[in-house]
PDB file of N, CA and C in Angstrom:
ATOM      1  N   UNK A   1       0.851  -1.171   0.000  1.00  0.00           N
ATOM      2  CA  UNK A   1       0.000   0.000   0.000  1.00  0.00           C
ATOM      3  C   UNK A   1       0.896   1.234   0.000  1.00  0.00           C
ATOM      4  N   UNK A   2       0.759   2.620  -0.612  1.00  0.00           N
ATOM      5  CA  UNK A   2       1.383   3.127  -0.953  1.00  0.00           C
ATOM      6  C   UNK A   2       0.390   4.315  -0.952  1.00  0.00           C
ATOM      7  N   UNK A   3       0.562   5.932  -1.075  1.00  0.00           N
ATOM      8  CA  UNK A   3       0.310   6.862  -0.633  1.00  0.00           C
ATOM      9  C   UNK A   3      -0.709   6.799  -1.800  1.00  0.00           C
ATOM     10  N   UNK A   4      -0.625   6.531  -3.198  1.00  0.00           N
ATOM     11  CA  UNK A   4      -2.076   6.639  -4.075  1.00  0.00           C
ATOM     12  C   UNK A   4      -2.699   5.952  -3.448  1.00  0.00           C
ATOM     13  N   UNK A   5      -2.886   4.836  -3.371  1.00  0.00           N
ATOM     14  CA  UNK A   5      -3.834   3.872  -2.581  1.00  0.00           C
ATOM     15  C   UNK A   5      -4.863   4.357  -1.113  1.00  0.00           C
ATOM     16  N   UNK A   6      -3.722   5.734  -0.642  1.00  0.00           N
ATOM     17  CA  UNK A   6      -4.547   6.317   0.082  1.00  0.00           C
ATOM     18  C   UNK A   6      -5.474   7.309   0.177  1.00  0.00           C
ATOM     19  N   UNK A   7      -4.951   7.773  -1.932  1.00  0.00           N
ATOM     20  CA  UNK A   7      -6.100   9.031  -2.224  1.00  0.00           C
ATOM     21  C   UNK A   7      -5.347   9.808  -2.353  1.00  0.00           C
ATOM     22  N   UNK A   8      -3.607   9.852  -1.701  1.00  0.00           N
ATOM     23  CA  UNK A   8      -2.638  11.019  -1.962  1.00  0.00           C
ATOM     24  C   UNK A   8      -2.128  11.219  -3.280  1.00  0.00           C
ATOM     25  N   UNK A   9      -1.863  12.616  -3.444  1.00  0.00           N
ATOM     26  CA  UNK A   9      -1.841  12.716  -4.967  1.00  0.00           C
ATOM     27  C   UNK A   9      -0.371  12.991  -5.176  1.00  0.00           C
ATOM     28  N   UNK A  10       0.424  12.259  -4.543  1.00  0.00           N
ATOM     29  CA  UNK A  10       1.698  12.719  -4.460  1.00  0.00           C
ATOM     30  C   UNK A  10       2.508  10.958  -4.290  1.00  0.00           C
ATOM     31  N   UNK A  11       3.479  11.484  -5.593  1.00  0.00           N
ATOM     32  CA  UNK A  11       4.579  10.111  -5.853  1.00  0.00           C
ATOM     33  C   UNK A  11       5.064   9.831  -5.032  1.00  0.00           C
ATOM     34  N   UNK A  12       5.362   8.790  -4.598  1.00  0.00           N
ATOM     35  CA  UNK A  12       6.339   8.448  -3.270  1.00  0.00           C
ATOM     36  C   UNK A  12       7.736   9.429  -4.250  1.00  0.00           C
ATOM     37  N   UNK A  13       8.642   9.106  -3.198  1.00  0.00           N
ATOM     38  CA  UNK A  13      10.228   9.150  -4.082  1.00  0.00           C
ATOM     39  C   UNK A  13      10.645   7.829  -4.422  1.00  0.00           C
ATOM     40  N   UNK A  14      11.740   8.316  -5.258  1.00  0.00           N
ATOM     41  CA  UNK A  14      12.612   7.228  -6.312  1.00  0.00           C
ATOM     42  C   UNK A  14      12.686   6.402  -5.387  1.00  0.00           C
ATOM     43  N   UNK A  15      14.119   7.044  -4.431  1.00  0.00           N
ATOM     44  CA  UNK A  15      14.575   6.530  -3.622  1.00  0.00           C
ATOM     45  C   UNK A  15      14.166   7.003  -1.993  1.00  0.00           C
ATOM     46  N   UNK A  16      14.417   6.001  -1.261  1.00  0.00           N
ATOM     47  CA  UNK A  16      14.415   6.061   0.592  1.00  0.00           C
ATOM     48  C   UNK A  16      15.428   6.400   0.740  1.00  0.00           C
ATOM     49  N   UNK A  17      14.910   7.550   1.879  1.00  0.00           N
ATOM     50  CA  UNK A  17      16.421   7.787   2.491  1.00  0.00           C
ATOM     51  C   UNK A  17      17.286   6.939   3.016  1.00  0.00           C
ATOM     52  N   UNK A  18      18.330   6.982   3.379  1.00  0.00           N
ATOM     53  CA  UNK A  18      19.152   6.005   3.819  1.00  0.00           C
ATOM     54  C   UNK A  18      18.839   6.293   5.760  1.00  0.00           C
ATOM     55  N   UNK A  19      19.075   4.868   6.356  1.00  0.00           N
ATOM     56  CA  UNK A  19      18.622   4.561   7.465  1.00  0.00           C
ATOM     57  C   UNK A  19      19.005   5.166   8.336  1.00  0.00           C
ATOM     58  N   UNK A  20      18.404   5.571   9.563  1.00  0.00           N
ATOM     59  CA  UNK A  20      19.786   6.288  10.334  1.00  0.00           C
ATOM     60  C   UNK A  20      19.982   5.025  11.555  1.00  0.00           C
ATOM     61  N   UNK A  21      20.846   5.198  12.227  1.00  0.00           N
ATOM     62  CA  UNK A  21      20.924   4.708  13.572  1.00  0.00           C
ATOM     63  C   UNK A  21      19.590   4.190  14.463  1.00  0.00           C
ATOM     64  N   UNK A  22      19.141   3.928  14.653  1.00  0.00           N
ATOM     65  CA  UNK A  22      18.209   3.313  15.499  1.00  0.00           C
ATOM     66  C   UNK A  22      18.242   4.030  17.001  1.00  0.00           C
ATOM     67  N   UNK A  23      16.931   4.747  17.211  1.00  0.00           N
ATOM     68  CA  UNK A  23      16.702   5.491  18.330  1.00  0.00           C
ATOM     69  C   UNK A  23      15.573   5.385  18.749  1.00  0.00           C
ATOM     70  N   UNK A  24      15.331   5.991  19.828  1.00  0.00           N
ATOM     71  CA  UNK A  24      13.937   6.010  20.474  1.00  0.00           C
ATOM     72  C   UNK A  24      13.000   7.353  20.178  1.00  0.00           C
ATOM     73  N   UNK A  25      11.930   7.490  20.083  1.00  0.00           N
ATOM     74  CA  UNK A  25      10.939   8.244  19.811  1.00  0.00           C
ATOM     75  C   UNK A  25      11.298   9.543  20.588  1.00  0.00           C
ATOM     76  N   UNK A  26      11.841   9.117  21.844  1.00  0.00           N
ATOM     77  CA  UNK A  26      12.221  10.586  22.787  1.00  0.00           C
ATOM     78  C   UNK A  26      13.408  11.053  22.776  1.00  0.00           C
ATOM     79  N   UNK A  27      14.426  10.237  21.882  1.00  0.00           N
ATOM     80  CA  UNK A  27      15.663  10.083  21.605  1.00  0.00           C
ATOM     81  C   UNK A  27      15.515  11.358  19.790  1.00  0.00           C
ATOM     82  N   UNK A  28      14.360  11.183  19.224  1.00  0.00           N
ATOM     83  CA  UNK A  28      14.220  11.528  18.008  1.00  0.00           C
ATOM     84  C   UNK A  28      13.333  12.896  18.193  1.00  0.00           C
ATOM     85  N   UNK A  29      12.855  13.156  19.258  1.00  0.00           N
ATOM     86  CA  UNK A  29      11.924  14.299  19.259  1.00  0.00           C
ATOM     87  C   UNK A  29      12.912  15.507  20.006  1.00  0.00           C
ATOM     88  N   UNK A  30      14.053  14.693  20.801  1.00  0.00           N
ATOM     89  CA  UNK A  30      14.976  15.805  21.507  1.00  0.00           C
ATOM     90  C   UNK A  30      15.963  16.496  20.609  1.00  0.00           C
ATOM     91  N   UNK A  31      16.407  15.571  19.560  1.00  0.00           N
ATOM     92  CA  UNK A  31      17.002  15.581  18.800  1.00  0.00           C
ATOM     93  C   UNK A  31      16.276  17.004  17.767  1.00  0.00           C
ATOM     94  N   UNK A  32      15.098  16.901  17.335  1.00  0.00           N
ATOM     95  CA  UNK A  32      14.397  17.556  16.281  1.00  0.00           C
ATOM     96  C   UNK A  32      13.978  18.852  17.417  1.00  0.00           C
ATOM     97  N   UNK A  33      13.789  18.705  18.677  1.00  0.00           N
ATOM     98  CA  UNK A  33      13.799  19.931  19.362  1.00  0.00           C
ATOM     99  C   UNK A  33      15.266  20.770  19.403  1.00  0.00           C
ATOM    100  N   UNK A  34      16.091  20.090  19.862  1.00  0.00           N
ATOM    101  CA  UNK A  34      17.362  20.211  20.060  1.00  0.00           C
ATOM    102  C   UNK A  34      17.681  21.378  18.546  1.00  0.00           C
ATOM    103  N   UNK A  35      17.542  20.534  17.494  1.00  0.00           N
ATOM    104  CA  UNK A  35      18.191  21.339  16.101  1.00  0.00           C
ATOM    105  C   UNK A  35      17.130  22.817  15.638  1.00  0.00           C
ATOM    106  N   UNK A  36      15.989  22.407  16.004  1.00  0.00           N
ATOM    107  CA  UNK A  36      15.167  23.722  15.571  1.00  0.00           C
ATOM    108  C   UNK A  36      15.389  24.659  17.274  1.00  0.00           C
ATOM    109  N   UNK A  37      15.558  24.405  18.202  1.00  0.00           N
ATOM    110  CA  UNK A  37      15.813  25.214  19.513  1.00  0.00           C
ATOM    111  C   UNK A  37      17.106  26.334  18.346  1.00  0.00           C
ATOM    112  N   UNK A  38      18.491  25.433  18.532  1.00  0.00           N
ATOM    113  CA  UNK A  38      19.493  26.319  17.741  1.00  0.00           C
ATOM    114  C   UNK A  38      19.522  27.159  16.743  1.00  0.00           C
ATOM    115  N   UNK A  39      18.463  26.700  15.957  1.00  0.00           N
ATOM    116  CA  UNK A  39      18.300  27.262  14.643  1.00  0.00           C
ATOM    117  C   UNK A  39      17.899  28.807  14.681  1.00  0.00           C
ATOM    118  N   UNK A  40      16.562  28.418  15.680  1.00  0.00           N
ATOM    119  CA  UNK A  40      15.646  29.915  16.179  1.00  0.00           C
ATOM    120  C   UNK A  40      16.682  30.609  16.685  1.00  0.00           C
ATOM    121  N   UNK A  41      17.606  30.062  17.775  1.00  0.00           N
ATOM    122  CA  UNK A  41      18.310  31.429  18.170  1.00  0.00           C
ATOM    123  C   UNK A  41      19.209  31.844  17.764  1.00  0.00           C
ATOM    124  N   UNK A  42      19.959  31.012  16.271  1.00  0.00           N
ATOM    125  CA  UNK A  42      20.698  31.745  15.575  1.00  0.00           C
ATOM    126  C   UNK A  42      20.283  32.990  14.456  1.00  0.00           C
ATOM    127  N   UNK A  43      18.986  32.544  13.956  1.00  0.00           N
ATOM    128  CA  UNK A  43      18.445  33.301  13.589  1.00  0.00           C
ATOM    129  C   UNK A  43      17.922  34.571  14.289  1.00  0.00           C
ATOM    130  N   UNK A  44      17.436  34.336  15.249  1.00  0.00           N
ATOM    131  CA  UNK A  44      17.224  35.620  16.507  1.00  0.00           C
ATOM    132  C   UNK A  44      18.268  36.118  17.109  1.00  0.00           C
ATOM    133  N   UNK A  45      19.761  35.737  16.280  1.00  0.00           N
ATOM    134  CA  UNK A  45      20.418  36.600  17.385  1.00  0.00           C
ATOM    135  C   UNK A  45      20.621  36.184  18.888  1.00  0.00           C
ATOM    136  N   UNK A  46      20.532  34.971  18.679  1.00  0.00           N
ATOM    137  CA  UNK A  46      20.520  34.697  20.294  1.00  0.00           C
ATOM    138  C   UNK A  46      19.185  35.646  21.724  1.00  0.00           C
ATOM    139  N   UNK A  47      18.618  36.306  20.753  1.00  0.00           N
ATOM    140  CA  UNK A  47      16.915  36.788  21.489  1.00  0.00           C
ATOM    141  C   UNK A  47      16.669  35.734  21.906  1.00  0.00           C
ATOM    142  N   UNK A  48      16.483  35.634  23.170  1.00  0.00           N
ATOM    143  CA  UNK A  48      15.075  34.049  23.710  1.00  0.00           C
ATOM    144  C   UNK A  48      14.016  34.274  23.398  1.00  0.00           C
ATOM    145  N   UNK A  49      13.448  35.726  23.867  1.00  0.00           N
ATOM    146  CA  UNK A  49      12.452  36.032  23.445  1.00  0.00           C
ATOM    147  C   UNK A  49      11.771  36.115  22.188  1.00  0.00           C
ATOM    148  N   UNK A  50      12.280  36.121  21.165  1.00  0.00           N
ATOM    149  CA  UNK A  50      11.835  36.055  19.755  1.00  0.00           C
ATOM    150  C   UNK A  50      12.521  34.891  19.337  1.00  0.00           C
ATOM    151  N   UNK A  51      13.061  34.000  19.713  1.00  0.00           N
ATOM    152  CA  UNK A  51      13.289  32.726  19.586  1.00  0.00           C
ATOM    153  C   UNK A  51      12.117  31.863  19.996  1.00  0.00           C
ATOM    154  N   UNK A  52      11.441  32.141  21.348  1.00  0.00           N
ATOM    155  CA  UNK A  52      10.459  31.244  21.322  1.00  0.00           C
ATOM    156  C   UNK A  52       9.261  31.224  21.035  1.00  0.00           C
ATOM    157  N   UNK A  53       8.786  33.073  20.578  1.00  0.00           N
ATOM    158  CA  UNK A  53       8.111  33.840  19.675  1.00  0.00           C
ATOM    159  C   UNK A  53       7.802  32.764  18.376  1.00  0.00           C
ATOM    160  N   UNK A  54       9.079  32.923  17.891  1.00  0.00           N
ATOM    161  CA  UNK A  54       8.923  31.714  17.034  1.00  0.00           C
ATOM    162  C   UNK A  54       8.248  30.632  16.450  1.00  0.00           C
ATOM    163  N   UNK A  55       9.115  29.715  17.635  1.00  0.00           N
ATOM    164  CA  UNK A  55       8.658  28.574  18.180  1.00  0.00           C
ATOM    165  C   UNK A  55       7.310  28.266  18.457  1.00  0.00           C
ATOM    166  N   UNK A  56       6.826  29.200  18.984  1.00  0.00           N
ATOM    167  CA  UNK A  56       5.757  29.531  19.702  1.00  0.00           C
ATOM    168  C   UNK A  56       5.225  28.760  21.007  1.00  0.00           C
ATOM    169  N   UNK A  57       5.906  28.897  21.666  1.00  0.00           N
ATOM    170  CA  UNK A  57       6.514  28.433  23.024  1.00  0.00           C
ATOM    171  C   UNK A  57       6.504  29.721  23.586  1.00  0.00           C
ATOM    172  N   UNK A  58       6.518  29.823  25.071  1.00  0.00           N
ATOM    173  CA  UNK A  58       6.611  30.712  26.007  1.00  0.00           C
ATOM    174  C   UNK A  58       8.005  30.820  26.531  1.00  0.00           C
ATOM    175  N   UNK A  59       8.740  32.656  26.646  1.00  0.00           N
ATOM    176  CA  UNK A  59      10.250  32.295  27.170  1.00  0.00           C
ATOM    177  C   UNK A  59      10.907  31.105  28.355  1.00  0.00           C
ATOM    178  N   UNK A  60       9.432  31.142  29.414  1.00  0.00           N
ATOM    179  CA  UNK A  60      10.105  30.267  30.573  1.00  0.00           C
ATOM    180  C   UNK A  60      10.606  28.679  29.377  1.00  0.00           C
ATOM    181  N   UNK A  61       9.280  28.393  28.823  1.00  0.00           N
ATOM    182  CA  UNK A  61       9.159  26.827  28.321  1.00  0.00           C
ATOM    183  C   UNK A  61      10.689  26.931  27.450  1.00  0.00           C
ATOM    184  N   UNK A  62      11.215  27.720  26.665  1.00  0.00           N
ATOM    185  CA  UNK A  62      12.357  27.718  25.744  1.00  0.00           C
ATOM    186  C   UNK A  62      13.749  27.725  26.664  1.00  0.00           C
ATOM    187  N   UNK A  63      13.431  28.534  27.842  1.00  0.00           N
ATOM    188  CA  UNK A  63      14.221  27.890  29.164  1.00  0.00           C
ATOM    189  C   UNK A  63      14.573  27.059  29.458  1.00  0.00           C
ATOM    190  N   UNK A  64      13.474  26.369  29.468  1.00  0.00           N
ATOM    191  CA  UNK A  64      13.682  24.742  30.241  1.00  0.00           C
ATOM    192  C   UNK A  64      13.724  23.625  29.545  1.00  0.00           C
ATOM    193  N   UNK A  65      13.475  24.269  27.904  1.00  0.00           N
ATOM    194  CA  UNK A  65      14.423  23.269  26.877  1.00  0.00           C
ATOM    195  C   UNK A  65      15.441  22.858  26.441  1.00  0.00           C
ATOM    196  N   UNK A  66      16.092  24.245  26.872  1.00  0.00           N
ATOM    197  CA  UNK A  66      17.896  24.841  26.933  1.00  0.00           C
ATOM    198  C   UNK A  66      18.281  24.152  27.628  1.00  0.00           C
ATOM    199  N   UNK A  67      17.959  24.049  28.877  1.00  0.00           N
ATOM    200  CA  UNK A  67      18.394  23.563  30.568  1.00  0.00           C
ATOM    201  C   UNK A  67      18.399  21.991  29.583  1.00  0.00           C
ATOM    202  N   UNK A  68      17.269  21.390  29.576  1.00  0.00           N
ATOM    203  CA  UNK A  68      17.024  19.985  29.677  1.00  0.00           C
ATOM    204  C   UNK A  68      17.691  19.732  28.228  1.00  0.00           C
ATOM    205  N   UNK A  69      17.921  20.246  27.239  1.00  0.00           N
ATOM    206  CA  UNK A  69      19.094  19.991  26.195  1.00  0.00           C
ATOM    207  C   UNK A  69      20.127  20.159  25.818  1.00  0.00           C
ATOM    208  N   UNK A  70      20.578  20.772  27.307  1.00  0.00           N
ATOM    209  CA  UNK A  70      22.238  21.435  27.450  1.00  0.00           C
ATOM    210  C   UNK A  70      22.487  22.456  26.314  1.00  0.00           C
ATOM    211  N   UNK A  71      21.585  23.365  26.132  1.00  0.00           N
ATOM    212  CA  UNK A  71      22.003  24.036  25.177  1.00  0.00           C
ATOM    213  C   UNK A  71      22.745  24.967  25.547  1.00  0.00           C
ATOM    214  N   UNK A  72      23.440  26.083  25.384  1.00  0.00           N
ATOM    215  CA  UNK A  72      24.109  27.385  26.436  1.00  0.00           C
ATOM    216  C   UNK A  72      23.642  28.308  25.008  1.00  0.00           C
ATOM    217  N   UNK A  73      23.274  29.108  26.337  1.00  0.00           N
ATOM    218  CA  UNK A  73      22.630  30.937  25.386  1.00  0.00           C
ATOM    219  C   UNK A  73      24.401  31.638  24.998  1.00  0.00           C
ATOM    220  N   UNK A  74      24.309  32.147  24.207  1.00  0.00           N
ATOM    221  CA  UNK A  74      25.564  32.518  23.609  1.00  0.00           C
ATOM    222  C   UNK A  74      25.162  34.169  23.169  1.00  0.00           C
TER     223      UNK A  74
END
């Protein structure tokens, strides 16, 4: 079964990406928090505040993502 089959009007791709490492769901969501956390505040200038503006998260919550993903404000 395959994405027409579901009514989607969109080709799969050629190819699959290639596999990554094998992780856990909370292992993969810290990870995808982790890279968009950095992203926002490089783009902001290192702002928290318009970093989590962003995000759309509240400054404390972008806080305690930092904290809990070892990130350091720069």
């Amino acid at each position: 079964m395959g994405p027409l089959d579901l009514g989607c009007d969109v080709e799969p791709p050629a190819t699959l990406p290639p596999k990554r490492d094998q992780f856990s769901l909370r292992e993969a969501r810290e990870r995808m928090e982790r890279e968009m956390i950095i992203e926002a505040m490089e783009r902001q200038s290192g702002n928290v505040l318009k970093a989590a503006e962003e995000l759309g998260i509240s400054r404390p919550t972008l806080y305690d993502l930092m904290r809990k993903l070892a990130i350091n404000q720069a």
